[in-house]
Protein backbone atom coordinates (compact mmCIF):
# COMPACT_ATOMS: atom_id res chain seq x y z
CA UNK A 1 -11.46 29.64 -8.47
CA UNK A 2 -13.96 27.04 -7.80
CA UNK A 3 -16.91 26.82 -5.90
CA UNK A 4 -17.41 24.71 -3.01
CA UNK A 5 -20.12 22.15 -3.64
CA UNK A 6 -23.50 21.13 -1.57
CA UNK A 7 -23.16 18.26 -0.08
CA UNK A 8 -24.30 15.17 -2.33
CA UNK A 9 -24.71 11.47 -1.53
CA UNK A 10 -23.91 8.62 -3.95
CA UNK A 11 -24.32 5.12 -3.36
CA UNK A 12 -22.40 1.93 -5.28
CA UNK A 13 -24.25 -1.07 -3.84
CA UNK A 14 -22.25 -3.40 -5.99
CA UNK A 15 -18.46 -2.62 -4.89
CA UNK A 16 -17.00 -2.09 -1.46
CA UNK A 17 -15.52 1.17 -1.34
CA UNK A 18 -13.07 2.11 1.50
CA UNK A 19 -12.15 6.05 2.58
CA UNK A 20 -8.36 5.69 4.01
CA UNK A 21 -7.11 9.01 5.80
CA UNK A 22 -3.90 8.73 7.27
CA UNK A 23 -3.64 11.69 9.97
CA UNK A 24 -1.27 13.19 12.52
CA UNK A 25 -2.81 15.59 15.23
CA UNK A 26 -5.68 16.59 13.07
CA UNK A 27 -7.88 16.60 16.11
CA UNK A 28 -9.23 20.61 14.97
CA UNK A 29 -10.50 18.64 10.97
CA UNK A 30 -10.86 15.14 11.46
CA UNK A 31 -14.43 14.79 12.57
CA UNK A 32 -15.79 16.90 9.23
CA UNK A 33 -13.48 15.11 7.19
CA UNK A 34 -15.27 11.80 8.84
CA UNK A 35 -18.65 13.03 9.08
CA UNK A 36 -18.57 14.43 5.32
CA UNK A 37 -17.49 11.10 3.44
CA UNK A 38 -19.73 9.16 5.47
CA UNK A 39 -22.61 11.49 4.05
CA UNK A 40 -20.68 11.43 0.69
CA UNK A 41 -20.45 8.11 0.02
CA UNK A 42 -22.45 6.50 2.41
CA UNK A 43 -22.13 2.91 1.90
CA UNK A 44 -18.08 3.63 2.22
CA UNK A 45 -16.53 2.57 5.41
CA UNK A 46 -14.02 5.30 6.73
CA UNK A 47 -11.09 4.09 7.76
CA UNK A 48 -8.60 6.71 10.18
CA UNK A 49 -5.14 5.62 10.21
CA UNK A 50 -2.84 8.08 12.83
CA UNK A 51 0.43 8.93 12.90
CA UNK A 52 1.48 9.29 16.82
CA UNK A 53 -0.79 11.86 17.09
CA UNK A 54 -0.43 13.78 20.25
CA UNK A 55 -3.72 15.55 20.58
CA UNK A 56 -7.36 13.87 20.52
CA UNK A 57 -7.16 13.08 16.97
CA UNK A 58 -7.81 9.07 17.63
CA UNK A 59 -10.57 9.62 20.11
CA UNK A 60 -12.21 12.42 17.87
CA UNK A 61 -12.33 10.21 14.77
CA UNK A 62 -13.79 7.46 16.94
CA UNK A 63 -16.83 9.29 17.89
CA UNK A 64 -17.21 10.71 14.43
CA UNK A 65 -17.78 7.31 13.45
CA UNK A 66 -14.59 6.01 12.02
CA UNK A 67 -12.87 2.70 12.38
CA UNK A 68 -9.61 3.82 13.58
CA UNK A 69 -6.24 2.39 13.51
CA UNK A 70 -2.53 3.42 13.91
CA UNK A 71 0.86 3.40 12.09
CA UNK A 72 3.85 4.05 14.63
CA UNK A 73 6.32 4.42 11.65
CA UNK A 74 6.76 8.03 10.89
CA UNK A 75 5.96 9.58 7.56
CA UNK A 76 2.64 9.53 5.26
CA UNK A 77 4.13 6.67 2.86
CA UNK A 78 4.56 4.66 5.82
CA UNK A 79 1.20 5.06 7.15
CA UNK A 80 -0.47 4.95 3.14
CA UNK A 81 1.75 1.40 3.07
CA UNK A 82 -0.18 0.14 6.10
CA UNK A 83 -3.28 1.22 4.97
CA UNK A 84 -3.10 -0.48 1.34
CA UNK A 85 -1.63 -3.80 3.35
CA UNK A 86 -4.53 -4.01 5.87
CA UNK A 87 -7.58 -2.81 3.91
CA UNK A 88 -9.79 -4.99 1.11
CA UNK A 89 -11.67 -3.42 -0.98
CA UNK A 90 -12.96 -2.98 -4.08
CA UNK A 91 -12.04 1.29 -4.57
CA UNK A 92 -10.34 2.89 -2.11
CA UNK A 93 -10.89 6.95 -2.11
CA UNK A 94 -7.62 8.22 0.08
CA UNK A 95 -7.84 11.34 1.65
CA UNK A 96 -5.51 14.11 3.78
CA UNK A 97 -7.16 14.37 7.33
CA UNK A 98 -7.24 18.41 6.98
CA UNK A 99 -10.95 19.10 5.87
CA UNK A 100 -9.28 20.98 2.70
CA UNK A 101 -10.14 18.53 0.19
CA UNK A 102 -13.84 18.30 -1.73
CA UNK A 103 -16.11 15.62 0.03
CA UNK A 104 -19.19 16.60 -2.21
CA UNK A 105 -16.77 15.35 -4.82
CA UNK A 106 -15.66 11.83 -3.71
CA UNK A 107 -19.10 10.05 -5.74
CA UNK A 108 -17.80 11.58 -9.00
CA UNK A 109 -14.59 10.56 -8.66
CA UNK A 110 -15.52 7.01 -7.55
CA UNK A 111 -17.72 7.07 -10.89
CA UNK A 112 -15.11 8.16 -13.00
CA UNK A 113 -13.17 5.49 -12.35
CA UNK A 114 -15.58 2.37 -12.55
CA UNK A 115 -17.06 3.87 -15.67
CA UNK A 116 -13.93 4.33 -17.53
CA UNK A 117 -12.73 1.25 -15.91
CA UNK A 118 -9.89 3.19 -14.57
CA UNK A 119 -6.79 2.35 -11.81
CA UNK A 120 -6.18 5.80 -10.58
CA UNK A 121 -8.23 9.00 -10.82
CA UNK A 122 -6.58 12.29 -9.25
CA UNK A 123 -8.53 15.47 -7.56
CA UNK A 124 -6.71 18.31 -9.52
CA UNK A 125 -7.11 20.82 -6.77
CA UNK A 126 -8.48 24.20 -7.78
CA UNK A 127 -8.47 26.67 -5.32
CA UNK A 128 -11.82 28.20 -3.70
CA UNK A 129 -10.37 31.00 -1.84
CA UNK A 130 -6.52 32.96 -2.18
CA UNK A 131 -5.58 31.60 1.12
CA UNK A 132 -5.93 27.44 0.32
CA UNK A 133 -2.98 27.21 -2.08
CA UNK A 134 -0.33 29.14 -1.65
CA UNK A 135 2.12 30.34 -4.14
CA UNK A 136 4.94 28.64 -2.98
CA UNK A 137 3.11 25.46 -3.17
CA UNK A 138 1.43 25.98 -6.45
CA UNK A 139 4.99 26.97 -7.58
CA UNK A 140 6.48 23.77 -6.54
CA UNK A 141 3.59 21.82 -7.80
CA UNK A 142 4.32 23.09 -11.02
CA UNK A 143 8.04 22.46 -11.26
CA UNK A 144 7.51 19.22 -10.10
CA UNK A 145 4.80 18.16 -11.75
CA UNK A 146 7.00 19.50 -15.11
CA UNK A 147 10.15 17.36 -13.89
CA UNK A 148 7.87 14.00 -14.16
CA UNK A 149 6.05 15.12 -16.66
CA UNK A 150 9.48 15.61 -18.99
CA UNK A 151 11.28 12.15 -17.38
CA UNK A 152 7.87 9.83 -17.24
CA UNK A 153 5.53 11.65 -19.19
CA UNK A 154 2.67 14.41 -19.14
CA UNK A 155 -0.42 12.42 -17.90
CA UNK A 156 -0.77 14.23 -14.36
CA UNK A 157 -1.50 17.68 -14.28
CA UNK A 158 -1.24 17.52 -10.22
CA UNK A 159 1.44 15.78 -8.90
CA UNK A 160 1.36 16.43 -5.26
CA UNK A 161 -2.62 16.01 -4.98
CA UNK A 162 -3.45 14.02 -1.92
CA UNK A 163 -7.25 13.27 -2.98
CA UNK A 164 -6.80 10.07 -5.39
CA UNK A 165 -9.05 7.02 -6.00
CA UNK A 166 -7.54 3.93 -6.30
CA UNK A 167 -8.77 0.23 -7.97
CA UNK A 168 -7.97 -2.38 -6.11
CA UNK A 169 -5.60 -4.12 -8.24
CA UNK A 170 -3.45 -0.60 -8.41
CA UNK A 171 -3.47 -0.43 -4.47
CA UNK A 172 -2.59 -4.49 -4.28
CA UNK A 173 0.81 -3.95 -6.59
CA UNK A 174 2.21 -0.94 -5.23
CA UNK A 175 5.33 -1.54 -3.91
CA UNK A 176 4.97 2.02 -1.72
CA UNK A 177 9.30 2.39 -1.00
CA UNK A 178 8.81 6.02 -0.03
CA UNK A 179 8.37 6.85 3.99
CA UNK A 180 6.84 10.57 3.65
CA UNK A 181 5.15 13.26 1.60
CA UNK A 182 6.64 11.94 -1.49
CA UNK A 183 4.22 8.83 -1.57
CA UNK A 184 2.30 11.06 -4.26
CA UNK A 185 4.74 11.46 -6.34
CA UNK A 186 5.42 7.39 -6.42
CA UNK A 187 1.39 6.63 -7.03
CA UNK A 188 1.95 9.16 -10.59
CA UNK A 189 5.34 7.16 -11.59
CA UNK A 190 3.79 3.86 -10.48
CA UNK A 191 0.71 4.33 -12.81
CA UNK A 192 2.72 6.00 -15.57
CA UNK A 193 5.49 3.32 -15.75
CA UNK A 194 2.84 0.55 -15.72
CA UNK A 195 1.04 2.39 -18.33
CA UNK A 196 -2.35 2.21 -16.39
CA UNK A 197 -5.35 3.97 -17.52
CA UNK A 198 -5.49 6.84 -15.38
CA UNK A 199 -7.89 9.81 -15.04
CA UNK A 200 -8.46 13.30 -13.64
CA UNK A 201 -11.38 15.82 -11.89
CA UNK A 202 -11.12 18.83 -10.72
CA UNK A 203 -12.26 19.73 -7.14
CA UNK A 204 -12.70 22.71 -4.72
CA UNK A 205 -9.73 23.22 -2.50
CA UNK A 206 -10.45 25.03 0.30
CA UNK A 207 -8.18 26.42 3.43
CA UNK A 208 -7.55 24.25 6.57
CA UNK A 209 -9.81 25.21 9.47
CA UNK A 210 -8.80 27.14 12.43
CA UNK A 211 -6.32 25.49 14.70
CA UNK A 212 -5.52 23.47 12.65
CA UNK A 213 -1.74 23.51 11.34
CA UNK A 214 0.18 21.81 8.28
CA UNK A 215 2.61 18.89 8.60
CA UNK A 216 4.22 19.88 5.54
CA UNK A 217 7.74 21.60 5.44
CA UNK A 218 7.34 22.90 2.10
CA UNK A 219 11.59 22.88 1.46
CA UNK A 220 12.45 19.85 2.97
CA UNK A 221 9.61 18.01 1.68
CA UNK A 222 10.16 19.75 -1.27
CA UNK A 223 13.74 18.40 -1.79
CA UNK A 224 12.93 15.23 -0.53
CA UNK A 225 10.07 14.88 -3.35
CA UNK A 226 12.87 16.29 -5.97
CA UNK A 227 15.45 13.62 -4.58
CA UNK A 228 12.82 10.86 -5.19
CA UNK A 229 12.27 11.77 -7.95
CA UNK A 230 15.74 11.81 -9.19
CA UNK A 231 15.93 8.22 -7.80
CA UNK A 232 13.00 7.24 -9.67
CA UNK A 233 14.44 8.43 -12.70
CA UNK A 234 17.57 6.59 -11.84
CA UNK A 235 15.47 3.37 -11.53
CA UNK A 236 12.95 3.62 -14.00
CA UNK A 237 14.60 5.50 -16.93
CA UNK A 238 18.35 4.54 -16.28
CA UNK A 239 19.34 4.25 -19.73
CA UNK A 240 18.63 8.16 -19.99
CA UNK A 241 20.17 9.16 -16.46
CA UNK A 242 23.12 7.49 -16.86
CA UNK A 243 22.99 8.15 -20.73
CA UNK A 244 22.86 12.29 -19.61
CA UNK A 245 26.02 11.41 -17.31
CA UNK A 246 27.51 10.04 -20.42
CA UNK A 247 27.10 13.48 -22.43
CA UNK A 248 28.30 15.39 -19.77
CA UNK A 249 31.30 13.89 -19.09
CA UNK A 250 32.36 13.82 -23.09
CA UNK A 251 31.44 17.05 -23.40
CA UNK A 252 33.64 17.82 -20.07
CA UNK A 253 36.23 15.61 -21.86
CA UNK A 254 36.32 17.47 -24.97
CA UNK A 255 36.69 21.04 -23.74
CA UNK A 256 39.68 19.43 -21.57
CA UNK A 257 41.32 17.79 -24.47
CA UNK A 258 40.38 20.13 -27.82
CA UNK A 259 43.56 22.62 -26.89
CA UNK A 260 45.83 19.98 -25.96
CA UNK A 261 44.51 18.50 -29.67
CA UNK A 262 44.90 21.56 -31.12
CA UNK A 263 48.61 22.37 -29.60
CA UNK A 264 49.91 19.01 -30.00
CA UNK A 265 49.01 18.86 -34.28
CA UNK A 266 50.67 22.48 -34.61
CA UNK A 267 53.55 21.60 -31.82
CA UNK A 268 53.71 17.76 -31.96
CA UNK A 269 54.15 18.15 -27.59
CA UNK A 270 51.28 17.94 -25.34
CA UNK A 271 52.48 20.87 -22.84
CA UNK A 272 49.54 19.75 -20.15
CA UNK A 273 49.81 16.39 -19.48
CA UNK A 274 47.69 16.34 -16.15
CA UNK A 275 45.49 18.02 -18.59
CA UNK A 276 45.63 15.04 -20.75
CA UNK A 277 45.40 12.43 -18.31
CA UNK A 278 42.27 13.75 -16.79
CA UNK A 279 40.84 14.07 -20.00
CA UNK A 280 41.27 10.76 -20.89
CA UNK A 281 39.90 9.33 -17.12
CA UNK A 282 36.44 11.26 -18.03
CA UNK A 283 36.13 10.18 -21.21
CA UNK A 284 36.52 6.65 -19.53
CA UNK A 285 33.77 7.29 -16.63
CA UNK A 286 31.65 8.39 -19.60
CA UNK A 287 31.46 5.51 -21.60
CA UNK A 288 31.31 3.34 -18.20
CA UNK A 289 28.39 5.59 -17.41
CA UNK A 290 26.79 4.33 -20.77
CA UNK A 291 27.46 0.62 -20.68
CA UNK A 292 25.74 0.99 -16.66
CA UNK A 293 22.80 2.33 -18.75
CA UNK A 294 22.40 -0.57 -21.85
CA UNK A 295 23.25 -3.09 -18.70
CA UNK A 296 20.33 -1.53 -16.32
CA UNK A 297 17.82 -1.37 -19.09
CA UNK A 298 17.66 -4.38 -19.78
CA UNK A 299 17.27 -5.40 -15.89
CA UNK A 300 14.73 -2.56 -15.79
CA UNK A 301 12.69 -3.86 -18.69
CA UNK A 302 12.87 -7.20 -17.24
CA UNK A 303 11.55 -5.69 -13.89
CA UNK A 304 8.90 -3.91 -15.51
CA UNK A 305 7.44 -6.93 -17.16
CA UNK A 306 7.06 -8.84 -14.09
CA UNK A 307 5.37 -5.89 -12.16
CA UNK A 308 3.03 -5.51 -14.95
CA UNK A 309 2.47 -9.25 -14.99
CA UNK A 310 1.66 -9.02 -11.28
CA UNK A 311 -0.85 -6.41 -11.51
CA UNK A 312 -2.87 -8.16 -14.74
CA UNK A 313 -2.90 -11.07 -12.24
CA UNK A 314 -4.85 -8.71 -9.83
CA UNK A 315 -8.98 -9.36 -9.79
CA UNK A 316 -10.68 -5.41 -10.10
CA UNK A 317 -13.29 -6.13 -7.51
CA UNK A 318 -12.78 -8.51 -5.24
CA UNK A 319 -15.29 -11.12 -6.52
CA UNK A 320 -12.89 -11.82 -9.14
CA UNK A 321 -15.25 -9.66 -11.62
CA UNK A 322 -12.68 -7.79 -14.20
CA UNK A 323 -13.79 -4.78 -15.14
């Protein structure tokens, strides 16, 4: 487990870096999480974006000293999409509202990534106490994280981290299709399919405060982060999804067929032809599954080029500086 940190101020004079937390009815959290970046990184302007919160959340970020605005769409992906839209900057260090995530950390991570000249760097949470991460979460975290990991590859130990920093040509192309919880999961694919240089820390990750409660429904945000992810796969890799429908419907196919096969060169009748007929449809739907697959990955490919294209054509800092 890790230790939490004292708090520690860094300064980076030459870039503009923005704090983005995106919040619903973290009223109990908000003003620490405000309050602690400010003293973190204290040239960084906080910016509180809330989700139809109905509790003082606004009014208590205000008075912490944030500038606050507000998303009316529903969902964290909606309310990151506004954010990246709205905000120029040079790094921006996004953050949960919940006071659970490592403040004392934020300079290192903003370091990390100018130094190594990165586009992403990720707060691999380890956990100060039994009670901040949870086994079901730290379950799912690891299956999912393993899914990507096998489909897109293993660069991200922490898939569902919500403490990322960001360069400001990574926040400027990304598309952000996703409405809630599974945003995370598109920043990893994003920066994996692009084949950004990305980085990792660890930080403390600490329970949420009293009063205040989660927004997460670990199954059904669980299943909706599996479905995108299945989607993504779809999209991004659809010469092997529809190339794995492919296999399974020959291999369907062939069980089907072999004792028809088998009865018709001892027999010379085919005694099932239902049998035979659906046989012969699957082993049609697979090789249409496999032509989808050439035909898409070449689109994809395409696609891909032109994203990356669009993000080379992104300045680092805003000064037009590339880093």
């Amino acid at each position: 487990m890790a230790t939490p940190q004292e708090p520690t101020s860094r300064t980076f004079p030459s870039i503009q870096v923005a704090v983005i937390v995106p919040c619903r009815n973290e009223a109990a959290s908000i003003a620490n999480v405000v309050q602690d970046f400010s003293a973190a990184l204290p040239d960084a302007t906080v910016f509180v974006y809330d989700n139809n919160s109905d509790d003082d959340t606004t009014t208590v970020a205000r008075e912490a000293g944030a500038v606050v605005r507000s998303e009316s769409l529903p969902g964290k992906g909606n309310v990151v999409r506004r954010m990246f839209a709205d905000i120029d900057a040079d790094v921006y260090v996004l953050v949960d509202g919940d006071d659970t995530y490592d403040a004392a950390s934020a300079g290192k991570l903003v370091e990390r990534l100018e130094t190594d000249i990165l586009d992403m760097v990720t707060g691999v949470r380890v956990p100060v106490d039994d009670d901040s991460y949870r086994p079901g979460h730290k379950f799912g975290n690891f299956f999912l994280t393993g899914i990507v990991a096998l489909v897109f590859g293993s660069r991200s130990s922490d898939l569902l981290s919500g403490y990322r920093v960001f360069s400001r040509r990574f926040v400027k192309s990304f598309p952000g299709l996703t409405s809630g919880f599974e945003i995370e999961t598109e920043f990893t694919v994003h920066a994996l399919e692009l084949r950004m240089p990305i980085g990792e820390i660890e930080t403390p990750y600490r329970s949420r405060p009293t009063g205040s409660e989660s927004n997460l429904r670990t199954m059904q945000d669980g299943l909706r982060i599996l479905r995108t992810i299945i989607l993504l796969a779809k999209n991004e890799r659809p010469l092997h999804f529809f190339g794995a429908g492919f296999v399974a419907l020959a291999a369907l196919a062939v069980i089907l067929a072999w004792p028809l096969f088998t009865t018709f060169l001892d027999t010379g009748l085919v005694p099932r032809f239902p049998t035979a007929l659906l046989s012969t449809g699957l082993m049609l739907l697979a090789f249409l599954s496999l032509a989808s697959g050439i035909i898409l990955d070449t689109v994809t490919r395409g696609r891909q080029e032109m994203k990356r294209l669009h993000y080379l054509s992104i300045a680092r800092h805003r000064r037009g500086e590339r880093g």
